[in-house]
N, C-alpha and C. Protein backbone atom coordinates (compact mmCIF):
# COMPACT_ATOMS: atom_id res chain seq x y z
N UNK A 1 224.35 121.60 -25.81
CA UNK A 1 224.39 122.85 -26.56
C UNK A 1 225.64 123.61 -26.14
N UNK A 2 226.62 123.87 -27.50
CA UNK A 2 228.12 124.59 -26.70
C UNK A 2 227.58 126.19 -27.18
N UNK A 3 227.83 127.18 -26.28
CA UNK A 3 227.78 128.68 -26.60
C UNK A 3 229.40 128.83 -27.00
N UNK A 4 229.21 129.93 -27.48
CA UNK A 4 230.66 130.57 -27.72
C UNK A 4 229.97 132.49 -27.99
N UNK A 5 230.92 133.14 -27.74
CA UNK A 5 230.78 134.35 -27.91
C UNK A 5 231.11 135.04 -29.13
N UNK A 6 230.22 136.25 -29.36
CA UNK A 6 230.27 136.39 -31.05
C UNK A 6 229.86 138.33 -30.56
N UNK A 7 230.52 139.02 -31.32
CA UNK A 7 230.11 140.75 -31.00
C UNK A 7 229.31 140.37 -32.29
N UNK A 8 228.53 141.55 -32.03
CA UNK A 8 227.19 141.79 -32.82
C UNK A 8 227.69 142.96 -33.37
N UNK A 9 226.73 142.72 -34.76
CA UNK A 9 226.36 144.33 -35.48
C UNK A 9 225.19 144.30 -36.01
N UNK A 10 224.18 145.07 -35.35
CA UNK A 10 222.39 145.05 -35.89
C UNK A 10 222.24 145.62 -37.08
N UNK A 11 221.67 145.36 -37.64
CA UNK A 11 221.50 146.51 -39.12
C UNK A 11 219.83 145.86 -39.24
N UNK A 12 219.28 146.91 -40.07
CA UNK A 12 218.47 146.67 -40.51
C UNK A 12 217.82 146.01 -41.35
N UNK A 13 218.87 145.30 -42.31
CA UNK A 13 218.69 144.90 -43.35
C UNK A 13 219.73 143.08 -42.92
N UNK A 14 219.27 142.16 -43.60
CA UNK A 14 219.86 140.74 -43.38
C UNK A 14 220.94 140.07 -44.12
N UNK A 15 222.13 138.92 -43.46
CA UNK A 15 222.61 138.11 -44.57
C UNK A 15 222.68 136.75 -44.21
N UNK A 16 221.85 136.13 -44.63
CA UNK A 16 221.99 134.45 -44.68
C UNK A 16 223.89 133.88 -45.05
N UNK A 17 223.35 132.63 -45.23
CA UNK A 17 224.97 131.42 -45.57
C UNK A 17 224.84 131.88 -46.85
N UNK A 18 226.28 132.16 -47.12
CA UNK A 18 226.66 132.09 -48.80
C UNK A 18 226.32 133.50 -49.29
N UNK A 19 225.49 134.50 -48.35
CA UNK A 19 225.11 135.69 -48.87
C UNK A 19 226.08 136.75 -48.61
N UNK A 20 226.56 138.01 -49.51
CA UNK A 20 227.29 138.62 -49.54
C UNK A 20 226.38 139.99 -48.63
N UNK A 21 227.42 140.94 -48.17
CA UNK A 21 226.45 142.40 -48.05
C UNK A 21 227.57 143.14 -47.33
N UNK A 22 227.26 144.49 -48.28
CA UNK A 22 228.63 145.74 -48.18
C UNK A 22 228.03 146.52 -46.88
N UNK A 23 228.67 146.71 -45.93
CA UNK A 23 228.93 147.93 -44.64
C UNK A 23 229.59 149.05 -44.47
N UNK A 24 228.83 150.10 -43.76
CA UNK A 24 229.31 151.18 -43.61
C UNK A 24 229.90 151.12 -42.26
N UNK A 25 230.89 151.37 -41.87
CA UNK A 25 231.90 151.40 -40.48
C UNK A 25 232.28 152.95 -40.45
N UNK A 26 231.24 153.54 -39.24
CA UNK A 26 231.50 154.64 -39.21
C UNK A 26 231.70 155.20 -37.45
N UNK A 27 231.01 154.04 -36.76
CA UNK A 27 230.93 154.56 -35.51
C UNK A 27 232.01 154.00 -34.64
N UNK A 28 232.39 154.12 -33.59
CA UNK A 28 233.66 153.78 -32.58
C UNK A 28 233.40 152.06 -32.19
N UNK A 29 231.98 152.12 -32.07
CA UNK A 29 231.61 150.98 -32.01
C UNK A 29 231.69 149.69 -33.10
N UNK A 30 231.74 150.28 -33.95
CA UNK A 30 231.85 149.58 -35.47
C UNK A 30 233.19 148.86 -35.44
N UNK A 31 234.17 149.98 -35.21
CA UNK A 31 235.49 149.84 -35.19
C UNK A 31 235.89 148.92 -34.36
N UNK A 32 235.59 148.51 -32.90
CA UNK A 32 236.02 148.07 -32.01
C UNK A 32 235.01 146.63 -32.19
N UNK A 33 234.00 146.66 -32.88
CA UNK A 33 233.40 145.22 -33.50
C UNK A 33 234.56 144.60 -34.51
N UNK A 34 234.61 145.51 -35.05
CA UNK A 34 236.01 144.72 -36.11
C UNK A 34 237.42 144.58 -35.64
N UNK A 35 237.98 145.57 -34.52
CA UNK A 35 238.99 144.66 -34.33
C UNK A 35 238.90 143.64 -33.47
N UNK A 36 237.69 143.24 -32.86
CA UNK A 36 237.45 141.99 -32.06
C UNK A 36 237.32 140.80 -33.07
N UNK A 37 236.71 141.14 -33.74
CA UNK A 37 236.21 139.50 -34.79
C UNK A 37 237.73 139.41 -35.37
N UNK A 38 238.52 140.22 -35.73
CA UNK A 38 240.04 139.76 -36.12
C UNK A 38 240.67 139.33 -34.59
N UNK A 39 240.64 139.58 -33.65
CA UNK A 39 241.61 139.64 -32.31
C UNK A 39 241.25 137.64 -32.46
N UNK A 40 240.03 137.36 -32.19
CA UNK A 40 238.87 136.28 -32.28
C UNK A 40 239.20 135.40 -33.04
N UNK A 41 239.22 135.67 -34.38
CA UNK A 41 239.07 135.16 -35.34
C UNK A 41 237.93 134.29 -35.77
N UNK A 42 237.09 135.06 -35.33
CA UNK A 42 235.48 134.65 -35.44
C UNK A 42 234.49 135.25 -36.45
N UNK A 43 234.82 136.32 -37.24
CA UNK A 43 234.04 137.09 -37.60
C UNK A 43 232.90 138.00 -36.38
N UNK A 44 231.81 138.14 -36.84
CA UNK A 44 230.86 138.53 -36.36
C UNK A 44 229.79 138.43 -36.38
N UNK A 45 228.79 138.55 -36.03
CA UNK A 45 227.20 138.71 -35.86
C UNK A 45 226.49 139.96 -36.77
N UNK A 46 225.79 139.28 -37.90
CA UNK A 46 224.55 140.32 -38.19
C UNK A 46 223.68 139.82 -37.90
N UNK A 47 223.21 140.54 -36.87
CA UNK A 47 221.72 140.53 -36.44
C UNK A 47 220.57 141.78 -36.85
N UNK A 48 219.17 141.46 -36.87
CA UNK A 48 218.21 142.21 -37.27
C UNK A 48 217.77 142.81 -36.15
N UNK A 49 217.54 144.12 -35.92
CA UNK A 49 217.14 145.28 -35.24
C UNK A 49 215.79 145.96 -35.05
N UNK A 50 215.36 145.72 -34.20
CA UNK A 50 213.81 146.06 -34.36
C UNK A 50 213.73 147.74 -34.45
N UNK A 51 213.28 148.16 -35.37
CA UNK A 51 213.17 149.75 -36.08
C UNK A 51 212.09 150.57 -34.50
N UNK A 52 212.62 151.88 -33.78
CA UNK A 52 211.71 152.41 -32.73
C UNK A 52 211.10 153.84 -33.44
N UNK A 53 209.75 154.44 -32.96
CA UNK A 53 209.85 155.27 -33.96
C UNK A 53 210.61 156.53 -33.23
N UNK A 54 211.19 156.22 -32.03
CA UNK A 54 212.19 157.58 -31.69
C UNK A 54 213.06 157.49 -32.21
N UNK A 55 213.80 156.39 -33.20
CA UNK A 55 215.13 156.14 -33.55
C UNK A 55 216.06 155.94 -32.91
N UNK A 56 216.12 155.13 -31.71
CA UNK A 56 216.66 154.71 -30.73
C UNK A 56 216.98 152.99 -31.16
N UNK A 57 217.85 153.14 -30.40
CA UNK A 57 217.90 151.23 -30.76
C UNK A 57 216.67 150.35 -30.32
N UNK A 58 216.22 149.28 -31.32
CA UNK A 58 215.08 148.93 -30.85
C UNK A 58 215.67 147.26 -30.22
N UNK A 59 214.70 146.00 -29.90
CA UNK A 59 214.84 144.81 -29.70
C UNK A 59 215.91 144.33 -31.08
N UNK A 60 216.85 143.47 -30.36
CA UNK A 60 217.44 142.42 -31.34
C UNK A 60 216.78 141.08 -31.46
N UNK A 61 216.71 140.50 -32.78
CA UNK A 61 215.97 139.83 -32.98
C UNK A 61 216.90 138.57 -32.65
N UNK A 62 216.49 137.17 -32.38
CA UNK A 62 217.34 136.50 -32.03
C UNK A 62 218.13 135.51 -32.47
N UNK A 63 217.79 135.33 -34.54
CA UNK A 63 218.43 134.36 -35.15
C UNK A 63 219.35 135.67 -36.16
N UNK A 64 220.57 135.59 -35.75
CA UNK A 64 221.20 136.00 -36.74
C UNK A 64 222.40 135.16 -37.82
N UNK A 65 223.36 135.49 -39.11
CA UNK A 65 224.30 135.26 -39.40
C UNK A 65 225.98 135.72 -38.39
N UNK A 66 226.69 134.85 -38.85
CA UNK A 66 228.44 134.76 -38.69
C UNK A 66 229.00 135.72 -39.92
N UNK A 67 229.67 136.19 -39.92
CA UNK A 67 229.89 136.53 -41.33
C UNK A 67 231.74 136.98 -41.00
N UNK A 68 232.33 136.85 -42.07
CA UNK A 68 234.00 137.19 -41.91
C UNK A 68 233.97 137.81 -43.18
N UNK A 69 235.18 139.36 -42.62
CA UNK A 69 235.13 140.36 -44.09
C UNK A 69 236.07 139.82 -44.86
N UNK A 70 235.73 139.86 -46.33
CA UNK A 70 236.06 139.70 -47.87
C UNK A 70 236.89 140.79 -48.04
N UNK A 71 236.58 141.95 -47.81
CA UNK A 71 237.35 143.19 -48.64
C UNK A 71 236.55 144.51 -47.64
N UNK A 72 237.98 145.38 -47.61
CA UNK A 72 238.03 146.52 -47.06
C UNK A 72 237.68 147.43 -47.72
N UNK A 73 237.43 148.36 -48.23
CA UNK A 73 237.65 149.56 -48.85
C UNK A 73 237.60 151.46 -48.28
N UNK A 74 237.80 152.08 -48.65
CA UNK A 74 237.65 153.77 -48.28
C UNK A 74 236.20 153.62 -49.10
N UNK A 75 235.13 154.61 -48.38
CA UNK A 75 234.27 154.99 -49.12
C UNK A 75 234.03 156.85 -49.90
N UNK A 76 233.25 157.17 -50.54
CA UNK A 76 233.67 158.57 -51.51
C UNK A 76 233.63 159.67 -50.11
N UNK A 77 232.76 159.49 -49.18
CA UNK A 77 232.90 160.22 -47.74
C UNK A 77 233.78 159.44 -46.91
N UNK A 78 235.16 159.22 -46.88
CA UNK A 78 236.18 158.99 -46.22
C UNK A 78 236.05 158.01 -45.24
N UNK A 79 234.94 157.08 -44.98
CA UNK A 79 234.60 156.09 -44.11
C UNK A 79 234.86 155.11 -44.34
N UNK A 80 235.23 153.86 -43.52
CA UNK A 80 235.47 152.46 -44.19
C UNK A 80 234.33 152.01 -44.10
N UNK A 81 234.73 151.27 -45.59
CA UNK A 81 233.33 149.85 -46.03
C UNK A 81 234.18 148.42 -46.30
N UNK A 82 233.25 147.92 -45.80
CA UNK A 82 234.15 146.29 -45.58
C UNK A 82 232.46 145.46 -46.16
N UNK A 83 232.81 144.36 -47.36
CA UNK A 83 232.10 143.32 -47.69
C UNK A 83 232.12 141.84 -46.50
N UNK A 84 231.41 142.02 -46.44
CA UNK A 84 231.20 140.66 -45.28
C UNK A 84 230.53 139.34 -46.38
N UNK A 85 231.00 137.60 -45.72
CA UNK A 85 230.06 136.88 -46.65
C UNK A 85 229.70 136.04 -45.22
N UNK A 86 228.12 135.52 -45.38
CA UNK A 86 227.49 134.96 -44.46
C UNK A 86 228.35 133.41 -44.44
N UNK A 87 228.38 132.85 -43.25
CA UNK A 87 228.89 131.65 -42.78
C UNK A 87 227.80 130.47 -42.37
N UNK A 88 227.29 131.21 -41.30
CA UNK A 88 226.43 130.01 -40.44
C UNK A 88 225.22 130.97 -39.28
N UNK A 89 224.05 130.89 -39.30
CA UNK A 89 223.23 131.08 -38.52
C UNK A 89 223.93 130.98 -36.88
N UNK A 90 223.10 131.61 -36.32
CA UNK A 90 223.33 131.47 -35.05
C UNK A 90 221.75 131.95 -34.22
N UNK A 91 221.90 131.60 -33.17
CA UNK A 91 221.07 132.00 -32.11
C UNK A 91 221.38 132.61 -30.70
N UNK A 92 220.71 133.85 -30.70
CA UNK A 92 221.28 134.68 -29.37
C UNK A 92 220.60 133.40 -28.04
N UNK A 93 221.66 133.69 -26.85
CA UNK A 93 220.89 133.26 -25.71
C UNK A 93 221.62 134.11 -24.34
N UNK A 94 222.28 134.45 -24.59
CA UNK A 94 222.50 135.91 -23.41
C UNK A 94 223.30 136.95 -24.56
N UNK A 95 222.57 138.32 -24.23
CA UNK A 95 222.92 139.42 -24.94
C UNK A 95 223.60 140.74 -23.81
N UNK A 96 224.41 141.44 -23.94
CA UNK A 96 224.89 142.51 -23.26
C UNK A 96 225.63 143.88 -24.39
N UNK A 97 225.32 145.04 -24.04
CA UNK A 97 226.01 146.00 -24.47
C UNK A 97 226.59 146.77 -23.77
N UNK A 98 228.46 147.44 -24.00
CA UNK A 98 229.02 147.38 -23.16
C UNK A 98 228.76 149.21 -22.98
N UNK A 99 229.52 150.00 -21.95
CA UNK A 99 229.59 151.30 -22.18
C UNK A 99 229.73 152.08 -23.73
N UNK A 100 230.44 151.43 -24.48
CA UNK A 100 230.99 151.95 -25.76
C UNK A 100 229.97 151.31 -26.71
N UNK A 101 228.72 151.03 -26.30
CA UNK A 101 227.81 150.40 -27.03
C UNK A 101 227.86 149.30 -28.06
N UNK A 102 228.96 148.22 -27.80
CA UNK A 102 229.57 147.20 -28.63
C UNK A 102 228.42 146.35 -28.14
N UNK A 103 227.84 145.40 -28.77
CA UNK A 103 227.17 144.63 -28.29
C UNK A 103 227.93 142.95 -28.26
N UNK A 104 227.38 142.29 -27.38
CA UNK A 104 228.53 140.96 -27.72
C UNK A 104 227.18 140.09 -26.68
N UNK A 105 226.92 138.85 -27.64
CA UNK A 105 226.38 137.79 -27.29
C UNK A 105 227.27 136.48 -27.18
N UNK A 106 226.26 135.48 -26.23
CA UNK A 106 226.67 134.21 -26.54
C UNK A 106 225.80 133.58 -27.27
N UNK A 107 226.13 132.88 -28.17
CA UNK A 107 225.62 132.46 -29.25
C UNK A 107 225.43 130.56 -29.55
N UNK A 108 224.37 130.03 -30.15
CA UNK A 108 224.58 128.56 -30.25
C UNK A 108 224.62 128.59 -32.13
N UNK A 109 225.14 128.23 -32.77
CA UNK A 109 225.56 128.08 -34.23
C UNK A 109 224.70 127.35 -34.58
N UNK A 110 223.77 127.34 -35.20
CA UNK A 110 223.02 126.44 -36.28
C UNK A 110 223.26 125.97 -37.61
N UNK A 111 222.72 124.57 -37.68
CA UNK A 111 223.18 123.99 -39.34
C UNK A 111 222.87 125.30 -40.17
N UNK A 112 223.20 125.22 -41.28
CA UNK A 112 222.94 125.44 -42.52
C UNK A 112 221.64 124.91 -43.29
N UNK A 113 221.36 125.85 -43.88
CA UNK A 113 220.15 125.12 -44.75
C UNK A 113 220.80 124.10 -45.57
N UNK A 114 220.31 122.89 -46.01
CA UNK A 114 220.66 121.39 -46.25
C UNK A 114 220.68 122.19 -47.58
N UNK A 115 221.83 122.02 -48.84
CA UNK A 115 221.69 122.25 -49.97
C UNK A 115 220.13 121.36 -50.96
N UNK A 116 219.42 121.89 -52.13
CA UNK A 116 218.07 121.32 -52.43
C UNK A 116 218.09 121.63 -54.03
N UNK A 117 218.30 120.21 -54.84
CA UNK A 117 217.86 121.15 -56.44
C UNK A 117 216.79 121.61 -56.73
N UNK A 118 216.76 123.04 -56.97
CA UNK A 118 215.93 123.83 -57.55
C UNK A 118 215.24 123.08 -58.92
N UNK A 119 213.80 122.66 -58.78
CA UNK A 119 213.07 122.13 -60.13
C UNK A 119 212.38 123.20 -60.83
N UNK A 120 212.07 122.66 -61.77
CA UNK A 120 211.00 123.24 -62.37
C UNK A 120 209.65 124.59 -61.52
N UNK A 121 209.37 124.04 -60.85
CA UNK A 121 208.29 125.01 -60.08
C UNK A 121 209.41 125.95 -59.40
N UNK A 122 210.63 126.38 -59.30
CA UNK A 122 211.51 127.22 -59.07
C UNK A 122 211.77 128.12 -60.30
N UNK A 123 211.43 127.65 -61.48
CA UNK A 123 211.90 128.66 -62.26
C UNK A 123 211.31 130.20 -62.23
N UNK A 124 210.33 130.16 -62.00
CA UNK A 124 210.02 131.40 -62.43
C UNK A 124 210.83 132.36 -60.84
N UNK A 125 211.27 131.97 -59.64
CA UNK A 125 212.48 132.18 -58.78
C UNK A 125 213.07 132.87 -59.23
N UNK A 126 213.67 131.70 -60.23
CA UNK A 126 215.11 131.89 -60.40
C UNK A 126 215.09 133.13 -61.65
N UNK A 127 213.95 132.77 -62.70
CA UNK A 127 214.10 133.95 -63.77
C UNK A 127 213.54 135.44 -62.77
N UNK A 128 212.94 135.43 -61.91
CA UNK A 128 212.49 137.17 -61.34
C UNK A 128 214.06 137.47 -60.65
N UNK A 129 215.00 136.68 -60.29
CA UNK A 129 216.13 136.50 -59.24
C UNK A 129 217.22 137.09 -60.93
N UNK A 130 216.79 136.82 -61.33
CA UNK A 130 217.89 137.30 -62.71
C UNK A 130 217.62 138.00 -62.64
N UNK A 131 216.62 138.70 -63.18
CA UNK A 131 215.89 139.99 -63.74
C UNK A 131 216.22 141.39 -62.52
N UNK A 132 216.26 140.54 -60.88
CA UNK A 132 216.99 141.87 -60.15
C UNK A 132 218.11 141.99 -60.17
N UNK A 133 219.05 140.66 -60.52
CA UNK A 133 220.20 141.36 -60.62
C UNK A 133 220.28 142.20 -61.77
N UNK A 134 220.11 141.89 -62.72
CA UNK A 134 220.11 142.49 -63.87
C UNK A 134 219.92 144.27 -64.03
N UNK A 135 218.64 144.70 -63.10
CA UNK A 135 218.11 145.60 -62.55
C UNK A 135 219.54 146.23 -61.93
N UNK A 136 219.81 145.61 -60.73
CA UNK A 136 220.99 146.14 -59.43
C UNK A 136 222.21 145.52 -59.89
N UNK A 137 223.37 146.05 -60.55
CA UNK A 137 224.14 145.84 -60.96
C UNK A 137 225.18 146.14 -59.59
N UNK A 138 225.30 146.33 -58.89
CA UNK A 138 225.89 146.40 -57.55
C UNK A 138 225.37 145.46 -56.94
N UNK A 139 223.97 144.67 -57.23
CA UNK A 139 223.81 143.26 -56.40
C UNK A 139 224.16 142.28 -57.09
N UNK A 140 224.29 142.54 -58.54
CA UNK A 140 224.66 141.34 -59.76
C UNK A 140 226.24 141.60 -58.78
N UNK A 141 227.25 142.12 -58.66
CA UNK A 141 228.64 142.41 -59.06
C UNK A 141 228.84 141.64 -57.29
N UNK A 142 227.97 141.22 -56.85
CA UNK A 142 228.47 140.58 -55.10
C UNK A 142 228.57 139.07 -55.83
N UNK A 143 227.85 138.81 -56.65
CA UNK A 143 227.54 137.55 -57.09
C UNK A 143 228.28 137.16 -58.25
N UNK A 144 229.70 137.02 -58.29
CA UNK A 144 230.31 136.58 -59.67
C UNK A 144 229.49 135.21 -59.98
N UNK A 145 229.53 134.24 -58.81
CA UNK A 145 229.30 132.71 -59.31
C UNK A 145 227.88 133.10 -58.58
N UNK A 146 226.72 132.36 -59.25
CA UNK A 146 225.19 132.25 -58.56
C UNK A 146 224.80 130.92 -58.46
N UNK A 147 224.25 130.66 -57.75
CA UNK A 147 223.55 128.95 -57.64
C UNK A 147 222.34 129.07 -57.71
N UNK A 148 221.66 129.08 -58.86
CA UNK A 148 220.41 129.11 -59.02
C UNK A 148 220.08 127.85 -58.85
N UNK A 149 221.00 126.97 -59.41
CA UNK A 149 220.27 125.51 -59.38
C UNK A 149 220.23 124.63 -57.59
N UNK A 150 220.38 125.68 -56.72
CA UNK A 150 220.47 125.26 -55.31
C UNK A 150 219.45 126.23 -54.77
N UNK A 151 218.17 125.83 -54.08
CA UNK A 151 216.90 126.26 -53.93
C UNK A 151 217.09 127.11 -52.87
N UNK A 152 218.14 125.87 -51.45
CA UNK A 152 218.33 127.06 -50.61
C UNK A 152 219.08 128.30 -50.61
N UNK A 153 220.21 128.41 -51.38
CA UNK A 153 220.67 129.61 -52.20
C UNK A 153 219.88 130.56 -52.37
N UNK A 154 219.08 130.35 -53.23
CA UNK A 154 217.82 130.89 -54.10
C UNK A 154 217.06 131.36 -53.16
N UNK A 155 216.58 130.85 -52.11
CA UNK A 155 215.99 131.37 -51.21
C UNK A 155 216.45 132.02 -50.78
N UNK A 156 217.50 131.81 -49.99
CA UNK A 156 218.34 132.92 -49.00
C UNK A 156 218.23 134.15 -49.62
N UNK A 157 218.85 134.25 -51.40
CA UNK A 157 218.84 135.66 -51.46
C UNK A 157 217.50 136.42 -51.72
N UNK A 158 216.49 135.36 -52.02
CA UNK A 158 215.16 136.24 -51.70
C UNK A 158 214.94 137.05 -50.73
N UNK A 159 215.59 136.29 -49.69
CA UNK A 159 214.57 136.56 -48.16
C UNK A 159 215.88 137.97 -47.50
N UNK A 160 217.09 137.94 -48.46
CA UNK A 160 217.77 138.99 -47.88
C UNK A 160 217.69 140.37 -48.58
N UNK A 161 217.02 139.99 -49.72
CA UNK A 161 216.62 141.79 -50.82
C UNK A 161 215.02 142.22 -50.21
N UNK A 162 214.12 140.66 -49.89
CA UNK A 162 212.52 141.16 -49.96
C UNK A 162 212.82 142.46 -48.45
N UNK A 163 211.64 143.51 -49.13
CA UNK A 163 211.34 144.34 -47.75
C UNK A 163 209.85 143.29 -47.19
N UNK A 164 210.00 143.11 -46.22
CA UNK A 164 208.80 142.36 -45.72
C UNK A 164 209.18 142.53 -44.30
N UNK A 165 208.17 142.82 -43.39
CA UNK A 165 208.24 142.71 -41.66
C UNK A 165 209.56 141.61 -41.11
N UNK A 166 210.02 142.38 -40.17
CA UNK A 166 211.64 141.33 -39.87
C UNK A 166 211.01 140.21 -38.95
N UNK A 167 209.91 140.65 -38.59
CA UNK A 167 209.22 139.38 -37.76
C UNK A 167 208.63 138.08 -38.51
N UNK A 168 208.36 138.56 -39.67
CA UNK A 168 208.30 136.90 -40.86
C UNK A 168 209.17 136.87 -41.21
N UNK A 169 210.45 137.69 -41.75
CA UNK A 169 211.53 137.17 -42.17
C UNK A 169 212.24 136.72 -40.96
N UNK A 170 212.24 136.95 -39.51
CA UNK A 170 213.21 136.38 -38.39
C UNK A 170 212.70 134.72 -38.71
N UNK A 171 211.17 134.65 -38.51
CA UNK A 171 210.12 133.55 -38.69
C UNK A 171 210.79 132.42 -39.93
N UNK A 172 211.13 132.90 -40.83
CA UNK A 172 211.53 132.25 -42.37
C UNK A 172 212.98 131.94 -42.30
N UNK A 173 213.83 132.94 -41.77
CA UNK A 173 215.05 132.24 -41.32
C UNK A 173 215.21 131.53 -40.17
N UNK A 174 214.98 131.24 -39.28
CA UNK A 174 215.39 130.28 -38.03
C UNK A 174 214.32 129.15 -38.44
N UNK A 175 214.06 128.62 -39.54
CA UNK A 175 213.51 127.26 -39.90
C UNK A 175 214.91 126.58 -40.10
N UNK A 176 214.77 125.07 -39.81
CA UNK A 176 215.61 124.13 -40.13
C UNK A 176 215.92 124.05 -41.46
N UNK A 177 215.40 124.50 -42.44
CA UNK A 177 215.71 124.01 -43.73
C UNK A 177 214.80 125.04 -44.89
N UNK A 178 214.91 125.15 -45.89
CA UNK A 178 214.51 126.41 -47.15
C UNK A 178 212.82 126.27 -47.42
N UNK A 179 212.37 124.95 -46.96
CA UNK A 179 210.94 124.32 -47.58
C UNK A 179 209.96 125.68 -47.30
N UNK A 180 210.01 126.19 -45.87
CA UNK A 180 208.81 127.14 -45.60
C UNK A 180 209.08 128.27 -46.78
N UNK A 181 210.29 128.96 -46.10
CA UNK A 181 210.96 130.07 -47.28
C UNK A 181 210.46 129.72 -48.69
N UNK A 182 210.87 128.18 -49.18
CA UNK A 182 210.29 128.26 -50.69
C UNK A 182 208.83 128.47 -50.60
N UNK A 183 207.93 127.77 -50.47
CA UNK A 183 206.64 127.61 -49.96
C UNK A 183 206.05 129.17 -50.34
N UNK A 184 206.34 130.47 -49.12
CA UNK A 184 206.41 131.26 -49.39
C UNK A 184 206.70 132.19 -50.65
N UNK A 185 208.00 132.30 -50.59
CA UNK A 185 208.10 132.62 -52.09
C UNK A 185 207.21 132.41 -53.22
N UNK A 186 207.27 131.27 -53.62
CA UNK A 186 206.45 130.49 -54.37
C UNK A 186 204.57 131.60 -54.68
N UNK A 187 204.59 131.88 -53.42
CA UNK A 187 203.01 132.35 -53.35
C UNK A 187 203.28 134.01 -53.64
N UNK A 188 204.44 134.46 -53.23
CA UNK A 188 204.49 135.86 -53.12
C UNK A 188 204.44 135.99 -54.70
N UNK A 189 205.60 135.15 -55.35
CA UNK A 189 206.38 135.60 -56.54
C UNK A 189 205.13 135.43 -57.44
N UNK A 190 204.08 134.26 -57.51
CA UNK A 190 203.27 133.70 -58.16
C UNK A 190 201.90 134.92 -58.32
C-alpha cells in the first residue's frame, strides 16, 4: 500500500470520479489549500464532515475524492469560486490539522468504480436523473456531456445530489464497485 499526501477540504456535501461541484474559497485556509494542490500538483481532497450541533468542526469521514480545479471565477460577494472535477477516491490513514487549520492527510488512492452499461431496469434512473437536471439548470450546465448509458456514472451522481445520512452515503461510496449504490437506488427511486 503506497500513501502519498493530499490537503483536505471537508464540506458537507460530496464529489465522486467524473463528478463536477462549484466552491466557495473564502477562508485563509481555503486559500492556502489551493495554493498547495497547485505547488503539488495534486489537486485535493473532498472529504465529508461530520455536522456538530455546536457548529464546530465535526469527525472526517474517511473515504473521500481527488479533485483538480476546472475554472476560477469572482463570485457576486467578491469571493473566489473555483469548479473542481472528481478524479479518484481515496482513503484517509493518518490525518493532522495545522495551526492555520489546513488539514492535510496521507492518503491510499482507490480504483475507480469499473465503468457498467446501464440496462433497462436503470431507466427509470436515468429518466428521474433527467428530470433533475432539467429542474437545476446550474446542475444541468456542470454536465455538458452525461453518461447515462454508464451505471456507475449514474450512480455517482445520485449519491452526490441525494440528502441521505453521510454515514450510508460514506457506506455506498467506499464499495469496490456501483452494484450496492445501484441496488439501493433502485429501491429508493422505485
Amino acid at each position: 500500500m503506497k500513501l502519498q499526501p493530499l490537503v483536505l477540504f471537508p464540506q458537507p456535501s460530496h464529489i465522486l470520479p467524473g463528478g463536477k461541484l462549484p466552491l466557495r474559497l473564502f477562508e485563509g485556509s481555503h486559500l492556502q489549500m489551493l495554493k498547495e494542490s497547485f505547488i503539488n500538483d495534486q489537486g485535493f481532497g473532498i472529504v465529508m464532515e461530520e455536522s456538530t450541533s455546536s457548529g464546530q468542526s465535526g469527525r472526517i469521514l474517511p473515504v473521500g475524492t481527488r479533485v483538480t480545479v476546472t475554472d476560477f471565477y469572482t463570485l457576486n460577494d467578491g469571493q473566489l469560486g473555483v469548479t473542481v472535477f472528481g478524479l479518484e477516491r481515496f482513503c484517509i490513514h493518518q490525518l493532522e490539522t495545522d495551526a492555520a487549520g489546513v488539514r492535510r492527510a496521507q492518503v491510499e488512492l482507490l480504483p475507480n468504480w469499473p465503468s457498467i452499461h446501464s440496462d433497462f431496469h436503470d431507466k427509470r434512473l436515468v429518466n428521474r436523473l433527467r428530470e433533475v437536471f432539467e429542474q437545476y439548470p446550474e446542475l444541468d450546465e456542470l454536465y455538458p456531456e452525461k453518461c447515462f448509458e454508464d451505471a456507475a456514472w449514474l450512480c455517482q451522481r445520485w449519491l452526490e445530489i441525494l440528502p441521505m445520512p453521510i454515514y450510508e452515503k460514506q457506506m455506498l461510496i467506499a464499495k469496490q464497485n456501483s452494484e450496492a449504490a445501484r441496488i439501493f437506488l433502485h429501491r429508493l427511486i422505485a
